[in-house]
N, C-alpha and C. Protein backbone atom coordinates (compact mmCIF):
# COMPACT_ATOMS: atom_id res chain seq x y z
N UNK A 1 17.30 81.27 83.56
CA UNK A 1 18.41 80.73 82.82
C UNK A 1 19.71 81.23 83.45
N UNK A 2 20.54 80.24 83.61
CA UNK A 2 21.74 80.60 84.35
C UNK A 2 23.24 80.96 83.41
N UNK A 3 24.10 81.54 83.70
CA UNK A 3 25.12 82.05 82.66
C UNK A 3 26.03 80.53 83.06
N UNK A 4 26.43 79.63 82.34
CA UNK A 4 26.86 78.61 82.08
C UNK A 4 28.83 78.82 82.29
N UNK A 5 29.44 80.52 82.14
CA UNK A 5 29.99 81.00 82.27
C UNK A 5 30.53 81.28 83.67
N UNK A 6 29.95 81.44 84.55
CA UNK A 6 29.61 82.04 86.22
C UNK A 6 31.17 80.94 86.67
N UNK A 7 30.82 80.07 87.14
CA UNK A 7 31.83 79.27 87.18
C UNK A 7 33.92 79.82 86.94
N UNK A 8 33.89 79.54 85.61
CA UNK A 8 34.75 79.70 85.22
C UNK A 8 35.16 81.26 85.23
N UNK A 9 34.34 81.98 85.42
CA UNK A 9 34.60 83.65 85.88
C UNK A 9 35.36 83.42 87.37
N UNK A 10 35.01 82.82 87.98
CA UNK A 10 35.11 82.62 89.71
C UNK A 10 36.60 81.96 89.97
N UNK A 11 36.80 81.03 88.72
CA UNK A 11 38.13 80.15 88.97
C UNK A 11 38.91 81.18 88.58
N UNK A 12 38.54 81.70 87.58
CA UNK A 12 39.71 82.59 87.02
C UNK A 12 40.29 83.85 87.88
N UNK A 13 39.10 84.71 88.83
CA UNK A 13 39.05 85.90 89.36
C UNK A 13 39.59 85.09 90.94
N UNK A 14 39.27 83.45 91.24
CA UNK A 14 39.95 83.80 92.09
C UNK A 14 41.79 82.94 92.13
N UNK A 15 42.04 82.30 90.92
CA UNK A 15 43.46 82.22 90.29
C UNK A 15 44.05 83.60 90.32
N UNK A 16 43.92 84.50 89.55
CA UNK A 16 44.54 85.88 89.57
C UNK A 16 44.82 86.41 91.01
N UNK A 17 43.74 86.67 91.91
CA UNK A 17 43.78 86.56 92.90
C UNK A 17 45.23 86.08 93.68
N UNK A 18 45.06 84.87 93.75
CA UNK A 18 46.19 83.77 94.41
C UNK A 18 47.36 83.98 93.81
N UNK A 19 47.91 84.31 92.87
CA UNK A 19 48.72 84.73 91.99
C UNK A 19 49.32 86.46 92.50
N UNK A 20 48.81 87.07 92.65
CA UNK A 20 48.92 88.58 93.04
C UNK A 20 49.13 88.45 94.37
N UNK A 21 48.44 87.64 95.45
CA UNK A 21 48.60 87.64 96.68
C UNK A 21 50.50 86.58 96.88
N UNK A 22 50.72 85.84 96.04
CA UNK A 22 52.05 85.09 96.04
C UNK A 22 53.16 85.67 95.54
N UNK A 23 52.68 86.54 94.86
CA UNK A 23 53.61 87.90 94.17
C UNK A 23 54.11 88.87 95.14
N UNK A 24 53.04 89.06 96.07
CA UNK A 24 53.23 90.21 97.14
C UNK A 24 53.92 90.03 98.36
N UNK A 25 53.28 88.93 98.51
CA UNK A 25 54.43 87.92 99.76
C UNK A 25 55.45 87.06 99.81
N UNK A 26 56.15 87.12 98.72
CA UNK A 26 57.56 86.30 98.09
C UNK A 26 58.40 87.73 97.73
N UNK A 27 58.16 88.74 96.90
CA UNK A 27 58.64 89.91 96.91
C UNK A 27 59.70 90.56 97.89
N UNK A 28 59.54 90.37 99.01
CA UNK A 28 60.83 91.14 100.37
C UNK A 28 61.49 89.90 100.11
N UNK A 29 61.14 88.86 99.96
CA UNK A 29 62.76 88.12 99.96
C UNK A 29 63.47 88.27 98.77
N UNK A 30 62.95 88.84 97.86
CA UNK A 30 64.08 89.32 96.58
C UNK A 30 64.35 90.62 96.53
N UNK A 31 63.91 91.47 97.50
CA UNK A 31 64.10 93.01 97.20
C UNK A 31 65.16 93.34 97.91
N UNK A 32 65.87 94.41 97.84
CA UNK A 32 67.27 94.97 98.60
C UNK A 32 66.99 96.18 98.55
N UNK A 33 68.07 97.06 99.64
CA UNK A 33 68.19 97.93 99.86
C UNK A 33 68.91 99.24 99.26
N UNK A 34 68.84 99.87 98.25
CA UNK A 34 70.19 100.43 97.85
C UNK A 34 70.02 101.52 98.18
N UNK A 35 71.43 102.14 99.04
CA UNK A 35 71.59 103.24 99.73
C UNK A 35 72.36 104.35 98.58
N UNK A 36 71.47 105.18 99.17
CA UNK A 36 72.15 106.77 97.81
C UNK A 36 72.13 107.68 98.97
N UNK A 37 72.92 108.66 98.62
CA UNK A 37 74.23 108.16 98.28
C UNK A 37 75.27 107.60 99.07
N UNK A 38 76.10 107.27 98.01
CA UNK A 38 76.76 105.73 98.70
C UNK A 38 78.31 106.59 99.43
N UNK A 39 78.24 107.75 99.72
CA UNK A 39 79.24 108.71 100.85
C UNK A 39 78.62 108.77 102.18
N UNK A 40 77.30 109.04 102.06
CA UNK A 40 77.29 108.98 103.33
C UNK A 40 76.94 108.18 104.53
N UNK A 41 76.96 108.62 105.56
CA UNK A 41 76.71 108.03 107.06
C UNK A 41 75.06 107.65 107.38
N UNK A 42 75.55 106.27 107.11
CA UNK A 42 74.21 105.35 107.62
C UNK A 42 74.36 104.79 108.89
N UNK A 43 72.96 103.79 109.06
CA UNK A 43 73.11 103.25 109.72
C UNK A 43 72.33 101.60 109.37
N UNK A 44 73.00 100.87 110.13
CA UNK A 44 72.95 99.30 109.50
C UNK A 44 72.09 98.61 110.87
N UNK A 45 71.16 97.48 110.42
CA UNK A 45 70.99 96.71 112.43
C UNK A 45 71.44 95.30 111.66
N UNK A 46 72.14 94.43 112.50
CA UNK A 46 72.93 92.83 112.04
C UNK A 46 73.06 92.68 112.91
N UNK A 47 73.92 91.65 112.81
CA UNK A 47 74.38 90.47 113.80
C UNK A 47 76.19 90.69 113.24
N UNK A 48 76.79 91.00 114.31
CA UNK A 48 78.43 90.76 113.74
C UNK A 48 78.95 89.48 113.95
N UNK A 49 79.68 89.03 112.79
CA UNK A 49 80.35 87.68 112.76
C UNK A 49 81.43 87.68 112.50
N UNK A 50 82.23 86.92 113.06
CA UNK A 50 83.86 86.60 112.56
C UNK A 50 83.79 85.67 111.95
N UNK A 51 84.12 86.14 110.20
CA UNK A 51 84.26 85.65 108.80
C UNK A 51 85.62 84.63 108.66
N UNK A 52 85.62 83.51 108.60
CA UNK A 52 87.01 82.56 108.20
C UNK A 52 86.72 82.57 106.94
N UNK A 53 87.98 82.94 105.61
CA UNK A 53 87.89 82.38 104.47
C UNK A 53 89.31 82.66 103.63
N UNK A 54 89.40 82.74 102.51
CA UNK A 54 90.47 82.44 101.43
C UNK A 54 91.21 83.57 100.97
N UNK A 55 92.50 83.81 101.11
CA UNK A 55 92.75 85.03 101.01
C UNK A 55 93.92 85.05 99.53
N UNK A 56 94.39 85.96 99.43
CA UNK A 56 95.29 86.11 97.61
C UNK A 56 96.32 84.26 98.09
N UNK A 57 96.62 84.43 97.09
CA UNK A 57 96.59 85.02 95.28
C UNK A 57 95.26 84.38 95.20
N UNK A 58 94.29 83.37 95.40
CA UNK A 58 93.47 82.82 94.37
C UNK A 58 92.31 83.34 95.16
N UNK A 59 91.85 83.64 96.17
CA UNK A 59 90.92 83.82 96.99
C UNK A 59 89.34 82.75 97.29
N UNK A 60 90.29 81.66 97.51
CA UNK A 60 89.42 80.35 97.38
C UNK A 60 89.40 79.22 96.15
N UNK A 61 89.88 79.94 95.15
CA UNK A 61 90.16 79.25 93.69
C UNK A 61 91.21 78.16 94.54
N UNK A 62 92.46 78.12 94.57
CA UNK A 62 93.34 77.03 95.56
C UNK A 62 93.31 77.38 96.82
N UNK A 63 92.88 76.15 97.41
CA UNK A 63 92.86 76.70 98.83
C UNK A 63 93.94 76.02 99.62
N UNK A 64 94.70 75.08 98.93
CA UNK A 64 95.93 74.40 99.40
C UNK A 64 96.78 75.73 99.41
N UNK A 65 96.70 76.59 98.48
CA UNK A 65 98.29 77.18 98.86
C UNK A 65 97.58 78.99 98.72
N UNK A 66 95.80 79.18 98.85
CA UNK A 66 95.49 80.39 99.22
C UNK A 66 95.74 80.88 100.75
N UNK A 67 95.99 81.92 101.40
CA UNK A 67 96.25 82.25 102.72
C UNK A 67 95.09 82.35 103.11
N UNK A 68 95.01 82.10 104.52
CA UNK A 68 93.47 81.83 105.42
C UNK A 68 93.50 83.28 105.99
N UNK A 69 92.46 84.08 105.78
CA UNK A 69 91.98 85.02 106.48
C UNK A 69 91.07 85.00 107.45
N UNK A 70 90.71 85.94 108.08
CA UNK A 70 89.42 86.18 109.04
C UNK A 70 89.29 87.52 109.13
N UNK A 71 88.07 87.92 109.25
CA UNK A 71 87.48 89.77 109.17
C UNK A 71 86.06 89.96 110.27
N UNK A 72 85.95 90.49 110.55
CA UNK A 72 84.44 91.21 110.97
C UNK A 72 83.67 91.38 109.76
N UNK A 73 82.21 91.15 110.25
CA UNK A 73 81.10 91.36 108.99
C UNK A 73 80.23 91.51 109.97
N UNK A 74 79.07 92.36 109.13
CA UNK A 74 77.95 92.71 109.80
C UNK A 74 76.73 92.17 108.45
N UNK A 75 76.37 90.74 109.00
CA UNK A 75 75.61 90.47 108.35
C UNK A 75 73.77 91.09 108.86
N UNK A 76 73.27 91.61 107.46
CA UNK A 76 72.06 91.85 107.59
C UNK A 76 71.05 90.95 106.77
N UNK A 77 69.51 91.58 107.70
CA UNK A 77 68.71 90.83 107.08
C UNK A 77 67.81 91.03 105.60
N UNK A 78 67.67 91.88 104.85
CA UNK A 78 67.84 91.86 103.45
C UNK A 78 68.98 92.56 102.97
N UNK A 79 69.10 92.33 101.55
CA UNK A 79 70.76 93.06 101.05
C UNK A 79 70.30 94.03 100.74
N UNK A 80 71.68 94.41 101.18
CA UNK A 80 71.56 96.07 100.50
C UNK A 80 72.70 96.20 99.39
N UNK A 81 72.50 97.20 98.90
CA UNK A 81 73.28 97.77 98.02
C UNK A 81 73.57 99.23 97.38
N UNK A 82 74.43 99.72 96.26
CA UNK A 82 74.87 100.93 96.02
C UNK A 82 75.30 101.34 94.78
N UNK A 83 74.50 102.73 94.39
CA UNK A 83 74.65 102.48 93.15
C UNK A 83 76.30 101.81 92.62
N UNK A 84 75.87 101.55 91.35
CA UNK A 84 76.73 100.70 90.37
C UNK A 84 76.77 100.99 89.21
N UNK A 85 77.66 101.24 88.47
CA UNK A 85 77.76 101.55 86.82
C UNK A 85 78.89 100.12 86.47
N UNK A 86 78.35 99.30 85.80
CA UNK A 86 78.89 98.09 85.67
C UNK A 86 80.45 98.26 83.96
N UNK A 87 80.80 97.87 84.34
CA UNK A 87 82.14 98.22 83.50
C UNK A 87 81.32 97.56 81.88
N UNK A 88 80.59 96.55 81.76
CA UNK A 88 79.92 96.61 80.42
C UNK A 88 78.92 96.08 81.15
N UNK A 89 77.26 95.70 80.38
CA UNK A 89 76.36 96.01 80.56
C UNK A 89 76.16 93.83 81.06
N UNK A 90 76.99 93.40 80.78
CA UNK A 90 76.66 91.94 80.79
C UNK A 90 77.35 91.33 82.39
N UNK A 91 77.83 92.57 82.85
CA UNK A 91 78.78 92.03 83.88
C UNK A 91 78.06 92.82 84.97
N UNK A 92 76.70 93.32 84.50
CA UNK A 92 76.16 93.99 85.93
C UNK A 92 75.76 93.14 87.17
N UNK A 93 75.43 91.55 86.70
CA UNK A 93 75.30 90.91 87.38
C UNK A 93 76.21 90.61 88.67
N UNK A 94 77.72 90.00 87.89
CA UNK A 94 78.98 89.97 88.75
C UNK A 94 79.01 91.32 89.90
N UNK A 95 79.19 92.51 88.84
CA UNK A 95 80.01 93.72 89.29
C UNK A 95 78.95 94.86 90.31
N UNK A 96 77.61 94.41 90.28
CA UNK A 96 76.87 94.68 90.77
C UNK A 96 75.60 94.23 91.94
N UNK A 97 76.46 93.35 92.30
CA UNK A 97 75.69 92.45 93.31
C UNK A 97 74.96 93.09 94.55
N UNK A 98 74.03 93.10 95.46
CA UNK A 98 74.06 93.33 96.54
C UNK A 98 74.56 92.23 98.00
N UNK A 99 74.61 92.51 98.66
CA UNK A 99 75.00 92.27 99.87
C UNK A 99 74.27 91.71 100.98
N UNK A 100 74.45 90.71 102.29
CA UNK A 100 73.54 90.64 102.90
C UNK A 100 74.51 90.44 103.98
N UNK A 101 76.25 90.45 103.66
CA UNK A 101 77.15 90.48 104.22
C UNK A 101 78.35 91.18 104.02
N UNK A 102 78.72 92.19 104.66
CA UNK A 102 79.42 93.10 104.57
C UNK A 102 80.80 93.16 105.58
N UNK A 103 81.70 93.68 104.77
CA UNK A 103 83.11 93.38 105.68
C UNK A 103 82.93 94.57 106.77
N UNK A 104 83.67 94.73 107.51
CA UNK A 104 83.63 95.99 108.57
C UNK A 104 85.03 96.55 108.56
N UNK A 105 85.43 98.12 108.41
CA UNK A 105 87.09 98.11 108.06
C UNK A 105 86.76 99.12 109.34
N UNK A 106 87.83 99.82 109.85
CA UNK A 106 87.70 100.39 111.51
C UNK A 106 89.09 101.24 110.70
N UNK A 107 88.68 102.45 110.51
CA UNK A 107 89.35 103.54 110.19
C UNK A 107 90.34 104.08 111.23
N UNK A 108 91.88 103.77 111.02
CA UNK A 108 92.88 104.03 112.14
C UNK A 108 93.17 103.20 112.89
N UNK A 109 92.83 101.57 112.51
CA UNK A 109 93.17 100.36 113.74
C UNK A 109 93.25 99.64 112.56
N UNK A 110 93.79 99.64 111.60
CA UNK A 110 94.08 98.49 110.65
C UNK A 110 95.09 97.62 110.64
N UNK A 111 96.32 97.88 111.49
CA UNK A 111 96.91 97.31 112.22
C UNK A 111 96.73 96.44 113.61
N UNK A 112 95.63 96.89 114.09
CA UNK A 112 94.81 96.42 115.33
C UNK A 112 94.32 94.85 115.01
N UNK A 113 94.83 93.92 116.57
CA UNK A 113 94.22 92.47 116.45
C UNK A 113 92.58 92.65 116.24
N UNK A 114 92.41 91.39 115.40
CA UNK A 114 90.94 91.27 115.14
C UNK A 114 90.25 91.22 116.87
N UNK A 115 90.93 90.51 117.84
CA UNK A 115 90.06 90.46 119.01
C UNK A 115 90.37 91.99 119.50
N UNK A 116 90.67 92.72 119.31
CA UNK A 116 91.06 94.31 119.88
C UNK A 116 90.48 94.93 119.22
N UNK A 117 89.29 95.14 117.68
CA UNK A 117 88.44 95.64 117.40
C UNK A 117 87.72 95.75 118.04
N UNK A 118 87.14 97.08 118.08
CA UNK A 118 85.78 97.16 118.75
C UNK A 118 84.63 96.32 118.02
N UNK A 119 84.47 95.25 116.72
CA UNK A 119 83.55 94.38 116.81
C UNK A 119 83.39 93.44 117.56
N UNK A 120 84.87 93.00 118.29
CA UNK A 120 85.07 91.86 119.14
C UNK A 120 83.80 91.83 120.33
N UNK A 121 83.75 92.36 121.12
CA UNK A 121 82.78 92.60 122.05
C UNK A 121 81.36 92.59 121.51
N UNK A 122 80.85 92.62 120.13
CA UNK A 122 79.89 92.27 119.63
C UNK A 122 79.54 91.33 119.08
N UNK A 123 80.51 90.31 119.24
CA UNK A 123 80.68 88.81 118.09
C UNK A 123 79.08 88.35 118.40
N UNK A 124 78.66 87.93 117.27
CA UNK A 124 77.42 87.23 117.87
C UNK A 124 75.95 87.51 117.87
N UNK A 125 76.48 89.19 118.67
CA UNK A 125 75.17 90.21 118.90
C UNK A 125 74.46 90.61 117.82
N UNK A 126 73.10 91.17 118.10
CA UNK A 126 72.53 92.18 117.31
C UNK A 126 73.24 93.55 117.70
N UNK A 127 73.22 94.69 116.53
CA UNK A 127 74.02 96.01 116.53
C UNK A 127 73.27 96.74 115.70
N UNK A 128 73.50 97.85 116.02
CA UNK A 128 73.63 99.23 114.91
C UNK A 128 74.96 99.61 114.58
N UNK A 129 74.97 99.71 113.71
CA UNK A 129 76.07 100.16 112.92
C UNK A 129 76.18 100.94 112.08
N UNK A 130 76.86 102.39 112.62
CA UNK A 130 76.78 103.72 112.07
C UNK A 130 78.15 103.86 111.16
N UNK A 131 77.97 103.99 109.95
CA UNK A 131 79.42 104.27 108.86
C UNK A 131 79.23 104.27 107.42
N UNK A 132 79.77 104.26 107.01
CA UNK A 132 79.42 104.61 105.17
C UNK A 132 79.71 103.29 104.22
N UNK A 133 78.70 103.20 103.58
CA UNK A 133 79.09 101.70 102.44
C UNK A 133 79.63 102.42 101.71
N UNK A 134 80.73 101.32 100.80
CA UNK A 134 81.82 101.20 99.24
C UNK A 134 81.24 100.04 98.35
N UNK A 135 81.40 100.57 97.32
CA UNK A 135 81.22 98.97 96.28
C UNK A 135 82.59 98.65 96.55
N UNK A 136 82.66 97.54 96.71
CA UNK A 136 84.15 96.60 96.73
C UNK A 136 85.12 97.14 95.34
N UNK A 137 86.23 96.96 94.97
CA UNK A 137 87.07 97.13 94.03
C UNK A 137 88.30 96.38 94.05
N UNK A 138 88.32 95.59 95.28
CA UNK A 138 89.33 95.09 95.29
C UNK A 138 89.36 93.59 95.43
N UNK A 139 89.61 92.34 95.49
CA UNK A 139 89.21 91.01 95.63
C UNK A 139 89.57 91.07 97.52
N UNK A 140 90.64 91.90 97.93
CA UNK A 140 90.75 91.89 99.34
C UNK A 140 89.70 92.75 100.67
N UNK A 141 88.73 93.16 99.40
CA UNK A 141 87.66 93.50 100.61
C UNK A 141 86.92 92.95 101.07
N UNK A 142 86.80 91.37 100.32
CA UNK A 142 86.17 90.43 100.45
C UNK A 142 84.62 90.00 99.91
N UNK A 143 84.03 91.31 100.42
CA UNK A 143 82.08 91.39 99.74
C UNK A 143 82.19 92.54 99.04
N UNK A 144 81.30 91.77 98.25
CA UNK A 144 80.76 93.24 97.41
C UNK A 144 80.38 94.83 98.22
N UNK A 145 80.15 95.18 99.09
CA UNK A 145 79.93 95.82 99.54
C UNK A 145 80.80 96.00 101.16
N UNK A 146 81.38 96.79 100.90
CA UNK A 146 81.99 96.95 102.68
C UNK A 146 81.31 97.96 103.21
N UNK A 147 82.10 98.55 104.83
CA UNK A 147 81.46 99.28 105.23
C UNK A 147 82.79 100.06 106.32
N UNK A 148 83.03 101.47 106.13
CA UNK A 148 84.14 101.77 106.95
C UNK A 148 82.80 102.29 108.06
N UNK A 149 83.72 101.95 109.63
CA UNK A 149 82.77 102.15 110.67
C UNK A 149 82.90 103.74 111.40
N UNK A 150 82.09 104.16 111.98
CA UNK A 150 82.26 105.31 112.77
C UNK A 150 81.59 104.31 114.34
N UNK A 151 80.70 103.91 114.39
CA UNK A 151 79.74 103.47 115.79
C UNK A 151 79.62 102.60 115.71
N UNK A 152 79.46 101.48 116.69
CA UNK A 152 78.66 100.04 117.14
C UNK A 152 77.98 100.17 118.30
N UNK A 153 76.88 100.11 118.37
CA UNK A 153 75.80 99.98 119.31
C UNK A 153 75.00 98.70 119.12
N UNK A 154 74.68 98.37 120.54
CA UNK A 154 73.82 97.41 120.88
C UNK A 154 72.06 97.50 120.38
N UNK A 155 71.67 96.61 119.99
CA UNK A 155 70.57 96.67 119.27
C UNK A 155 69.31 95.95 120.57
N UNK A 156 68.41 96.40 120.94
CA UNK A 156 67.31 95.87 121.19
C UNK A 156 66.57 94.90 120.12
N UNK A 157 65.76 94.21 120.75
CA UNK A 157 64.64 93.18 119.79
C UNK A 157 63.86 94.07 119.37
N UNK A 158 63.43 95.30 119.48
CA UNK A 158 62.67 96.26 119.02
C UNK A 158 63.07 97.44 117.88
N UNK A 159 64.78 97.09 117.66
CA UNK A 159 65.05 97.49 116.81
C UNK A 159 66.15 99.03 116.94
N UNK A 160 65.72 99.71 118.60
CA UNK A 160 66.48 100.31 119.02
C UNK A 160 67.79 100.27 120.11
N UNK A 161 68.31 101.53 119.94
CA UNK A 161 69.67 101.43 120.75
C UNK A 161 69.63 100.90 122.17
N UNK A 162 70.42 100.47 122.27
CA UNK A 162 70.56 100.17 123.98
C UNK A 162 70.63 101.18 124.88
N UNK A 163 70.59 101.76 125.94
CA UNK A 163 70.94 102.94 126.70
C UNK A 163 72.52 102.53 126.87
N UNK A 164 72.99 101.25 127.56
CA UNK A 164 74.05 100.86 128.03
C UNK A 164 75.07 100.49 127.26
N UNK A 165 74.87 100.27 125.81
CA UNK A 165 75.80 99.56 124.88
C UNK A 165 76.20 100.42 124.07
N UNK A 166 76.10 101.58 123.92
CA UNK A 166 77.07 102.53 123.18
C UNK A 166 78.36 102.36 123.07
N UNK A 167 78.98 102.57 122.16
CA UNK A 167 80.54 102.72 122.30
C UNK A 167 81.10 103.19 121.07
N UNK A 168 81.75 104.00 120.72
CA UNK A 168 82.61 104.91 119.90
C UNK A 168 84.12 104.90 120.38
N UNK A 169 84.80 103.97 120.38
CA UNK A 169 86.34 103.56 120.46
C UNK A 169 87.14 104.06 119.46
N UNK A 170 87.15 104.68 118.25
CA UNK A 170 87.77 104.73 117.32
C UNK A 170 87.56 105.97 116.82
């Protein structure tokens, strides 16, 4: 006599299954990084890009009469982020975002042309990028998350430094 049951044990054990295995492999694309603590000296691997977008008073809200900016960013490949204590508990969403694009500020060249940054020479590239994340506070930092720089180095496909692409300009 056979358990009439057997069957439906099998659909079910292997549903759960398929379910746990789609759970596990969809997971890194929603997970982020959050760096503690958020003082010190990390290091980042991206691609640097020169950011065009909307600058005060509305910061894209009017863009007829907002000022056009442009910045360095070091976009990465999952977000990261830092702690956050959200000003009330409903706005953690807004005030607490992570990042997958980050401004780049160059401590002592803030006056310096965007092509006279030392990101310039990286437009494009993969990098390491050695410096400390901020939660944003201001609408002019642009992302939720910036990053003041100390290093830009050249990134291998393997994930490490270049021998030849070092540079510490600043």
């Amino acid at each position: 006599m056979s358990d009439s049951r057997q069957p439906a044990k099998m659909w079910f054990s292997t549903s759960i299954a398929a379910v746990c295995l789609l759970f596990v492999t969809t997971m890194p694309a929603f997970s982020q990084q959050v760096i503690e603590p958020e003082d010190q000296e990390i290091s980042l691997q991206g691609t640097i890009r020169l950011i065009h977008g909307f600058g005060p008073p509305g910061y894209g809200e009017d863009p007829k009469h907002d000022a056009h900016v442009s910045y360095w960013a070091l976009e990465v490949p999952s977000p990261v982020n830092v702690p956050c204590t959200p000003t009330k508990p409903e706005y953690a969403k807004d005030e607490c975002r992570p990042a997958k694009r980050l401004k780049l500020f160059f401590n002592g060249l803030e006056l310096t042309k965007l092509t006279d940054l030392p990101a310039a020479k990286w437009k494009d590239h993969q990098v390491i990028v050695l410096g400390k994340l901020h939660r944003a506070d201001t609408a002019g930092e642009m992302t939720p998350i910036y990053m003041d720089v100390t290093e830009i180095s050249g990134a291998t496909s393997a994930g490490k430094k270049s021998n030849d692409a070092f540079e510490k300009e600043f």
